[in-house]
N, C-alpha and C. Protein backbone atom coordinates (compact mmCIF):
# COMPACT_ATOMS: atom_id res chain seq x y z
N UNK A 1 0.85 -1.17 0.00
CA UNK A 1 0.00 0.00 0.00
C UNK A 1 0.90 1.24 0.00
N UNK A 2 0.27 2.18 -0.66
CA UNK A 2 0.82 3.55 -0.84
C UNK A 2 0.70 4.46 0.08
N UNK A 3 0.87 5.34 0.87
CA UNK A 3 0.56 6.14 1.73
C UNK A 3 1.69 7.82 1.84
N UNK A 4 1.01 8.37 2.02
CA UNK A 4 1.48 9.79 1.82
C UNK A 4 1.62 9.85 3.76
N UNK A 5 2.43 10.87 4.30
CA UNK A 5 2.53 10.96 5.62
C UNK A 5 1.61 12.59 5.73
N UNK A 6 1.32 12.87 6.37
CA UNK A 6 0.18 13.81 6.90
C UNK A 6 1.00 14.74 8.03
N UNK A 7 1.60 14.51 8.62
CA UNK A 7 2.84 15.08 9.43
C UNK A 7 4.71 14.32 9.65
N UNK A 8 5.17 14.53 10.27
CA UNK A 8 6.07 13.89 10.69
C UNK A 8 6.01 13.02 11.15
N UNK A 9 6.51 11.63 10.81
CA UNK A 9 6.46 10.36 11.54
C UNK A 9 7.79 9.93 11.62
N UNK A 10 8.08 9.09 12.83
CA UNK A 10 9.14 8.18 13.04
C UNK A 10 8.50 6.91 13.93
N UNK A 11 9.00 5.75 13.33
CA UNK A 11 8.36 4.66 13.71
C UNK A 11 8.71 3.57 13.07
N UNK A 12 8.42 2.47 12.86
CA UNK A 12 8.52 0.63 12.42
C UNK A 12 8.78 1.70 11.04
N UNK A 13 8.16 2.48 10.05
CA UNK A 13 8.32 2.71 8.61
C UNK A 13 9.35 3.70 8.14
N UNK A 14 10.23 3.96 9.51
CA UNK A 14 11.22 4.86 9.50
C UNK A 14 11.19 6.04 9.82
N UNK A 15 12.15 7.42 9.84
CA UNK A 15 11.75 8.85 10.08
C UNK A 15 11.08 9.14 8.15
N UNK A 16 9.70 9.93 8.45
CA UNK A 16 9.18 10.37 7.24
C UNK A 16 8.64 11.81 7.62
N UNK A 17 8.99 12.31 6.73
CA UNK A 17 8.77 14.37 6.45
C UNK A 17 7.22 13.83 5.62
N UNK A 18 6.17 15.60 6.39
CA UNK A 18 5.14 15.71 6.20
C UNK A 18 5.42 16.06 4.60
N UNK A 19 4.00 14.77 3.84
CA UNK A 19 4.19 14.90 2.38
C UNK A 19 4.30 13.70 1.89
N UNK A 20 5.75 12.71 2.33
CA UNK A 20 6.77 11.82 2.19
C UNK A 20 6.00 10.75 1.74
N UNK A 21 5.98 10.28 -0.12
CA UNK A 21 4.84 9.14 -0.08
C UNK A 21 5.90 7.99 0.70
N UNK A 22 5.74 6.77 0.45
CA UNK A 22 6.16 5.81 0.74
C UNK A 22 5.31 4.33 0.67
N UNK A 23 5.43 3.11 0.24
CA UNK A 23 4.95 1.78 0.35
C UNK A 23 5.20 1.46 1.56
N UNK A 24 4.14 0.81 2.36
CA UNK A 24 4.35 -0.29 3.51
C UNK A 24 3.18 -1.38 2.92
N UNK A 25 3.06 -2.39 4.54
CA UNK A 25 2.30 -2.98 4.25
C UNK A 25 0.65 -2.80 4.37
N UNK A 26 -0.44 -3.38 4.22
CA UNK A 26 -1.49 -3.02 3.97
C UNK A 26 -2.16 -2.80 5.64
N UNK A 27 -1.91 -3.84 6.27
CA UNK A 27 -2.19 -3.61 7.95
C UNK A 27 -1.96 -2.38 8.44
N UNK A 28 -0.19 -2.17 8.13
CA UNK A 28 0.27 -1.25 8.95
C UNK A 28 -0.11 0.02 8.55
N UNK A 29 -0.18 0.24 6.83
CA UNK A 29 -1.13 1.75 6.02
C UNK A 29 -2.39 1.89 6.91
N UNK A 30 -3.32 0.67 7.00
CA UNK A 30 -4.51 0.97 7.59
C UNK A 30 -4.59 1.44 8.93
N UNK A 31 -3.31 1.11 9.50
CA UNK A 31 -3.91 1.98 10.89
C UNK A 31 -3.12 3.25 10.99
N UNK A 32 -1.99 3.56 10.52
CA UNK A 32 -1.66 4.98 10.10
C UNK A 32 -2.40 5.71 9.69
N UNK A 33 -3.48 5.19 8.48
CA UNK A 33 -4.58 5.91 7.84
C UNK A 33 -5.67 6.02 9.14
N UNK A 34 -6.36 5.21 9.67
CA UNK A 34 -7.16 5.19 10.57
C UNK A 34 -6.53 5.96 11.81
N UNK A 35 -5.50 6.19 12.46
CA UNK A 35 -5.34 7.21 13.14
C UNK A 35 -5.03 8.75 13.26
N UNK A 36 -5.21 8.79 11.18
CA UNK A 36 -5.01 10.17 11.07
C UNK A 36 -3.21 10.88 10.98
N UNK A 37 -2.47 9.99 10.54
CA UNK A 37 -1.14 10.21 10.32
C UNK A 37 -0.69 9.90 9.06
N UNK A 38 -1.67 9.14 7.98
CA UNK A 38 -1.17 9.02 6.91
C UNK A 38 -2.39 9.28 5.89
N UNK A 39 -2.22 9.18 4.58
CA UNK A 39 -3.17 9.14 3.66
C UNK A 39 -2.85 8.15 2.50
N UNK A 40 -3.61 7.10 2.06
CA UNK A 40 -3.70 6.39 0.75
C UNK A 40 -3.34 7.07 -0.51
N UNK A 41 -2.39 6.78 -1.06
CA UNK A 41 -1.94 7.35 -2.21
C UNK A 41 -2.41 6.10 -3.59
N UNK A 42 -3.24 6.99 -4.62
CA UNK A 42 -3.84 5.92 -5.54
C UNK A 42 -2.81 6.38 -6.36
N UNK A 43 -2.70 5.78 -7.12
CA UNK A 43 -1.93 5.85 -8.49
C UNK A 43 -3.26 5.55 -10.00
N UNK A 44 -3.15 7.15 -10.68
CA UNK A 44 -3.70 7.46 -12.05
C UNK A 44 -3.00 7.35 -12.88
N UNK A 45 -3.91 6.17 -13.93
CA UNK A 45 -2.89 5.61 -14.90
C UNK A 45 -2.12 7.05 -16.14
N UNK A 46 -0.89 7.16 -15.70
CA UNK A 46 -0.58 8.37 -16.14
C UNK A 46 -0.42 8.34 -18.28
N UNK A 47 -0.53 6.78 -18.22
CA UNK A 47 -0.61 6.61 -19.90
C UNK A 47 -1.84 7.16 -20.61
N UNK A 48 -3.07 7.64 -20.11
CA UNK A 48 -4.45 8.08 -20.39
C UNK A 48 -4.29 9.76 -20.59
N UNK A 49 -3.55 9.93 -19.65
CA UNK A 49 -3.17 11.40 -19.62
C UNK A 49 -2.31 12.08 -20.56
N UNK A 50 -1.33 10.74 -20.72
CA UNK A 50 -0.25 11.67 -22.06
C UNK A 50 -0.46 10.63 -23.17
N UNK A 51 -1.20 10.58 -23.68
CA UNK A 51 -1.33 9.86 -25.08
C UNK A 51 -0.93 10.70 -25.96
N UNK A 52 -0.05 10.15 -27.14
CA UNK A 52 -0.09 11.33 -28.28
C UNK A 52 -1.29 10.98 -28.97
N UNK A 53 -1.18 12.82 -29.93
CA UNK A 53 -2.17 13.22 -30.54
C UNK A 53 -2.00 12.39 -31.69
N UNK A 54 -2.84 11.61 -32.46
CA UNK A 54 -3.20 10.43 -33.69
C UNK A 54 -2.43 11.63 -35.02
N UNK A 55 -1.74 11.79 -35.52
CA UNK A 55 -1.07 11.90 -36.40
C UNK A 55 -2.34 12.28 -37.88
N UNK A 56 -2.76 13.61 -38.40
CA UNK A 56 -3.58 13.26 -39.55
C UNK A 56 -2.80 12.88 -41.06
């Protein structure tokens, strides 16, 4: 799981600066997220966004 940090953390996922995405595992995202110290980071398929223009 993806997770963005929401403030400063230091802990089991290391020292992380407010912002700081980072992967952990899905347990440990969920209760970071559930106590309000982290946020779920989705990933938008960025290939939809930069398609080239079809050539006339």
């Amino acid at each position: 799981m993806k997770i963005r940090a929401l403030g400063i953390l230091s802990g089991a996922s290391g020292d992380r600066e407010k912002g700081e995405e980072f992967v952990v595992d899905k347990e440990y995202g969920a209760g970071l997220i559930a106590r309000g110290y982290a946020e779920e980071v989705t990933e938008v398929a960025a290939e939809k966004a930069t398609k080239p223009a079809k050539a006339d």
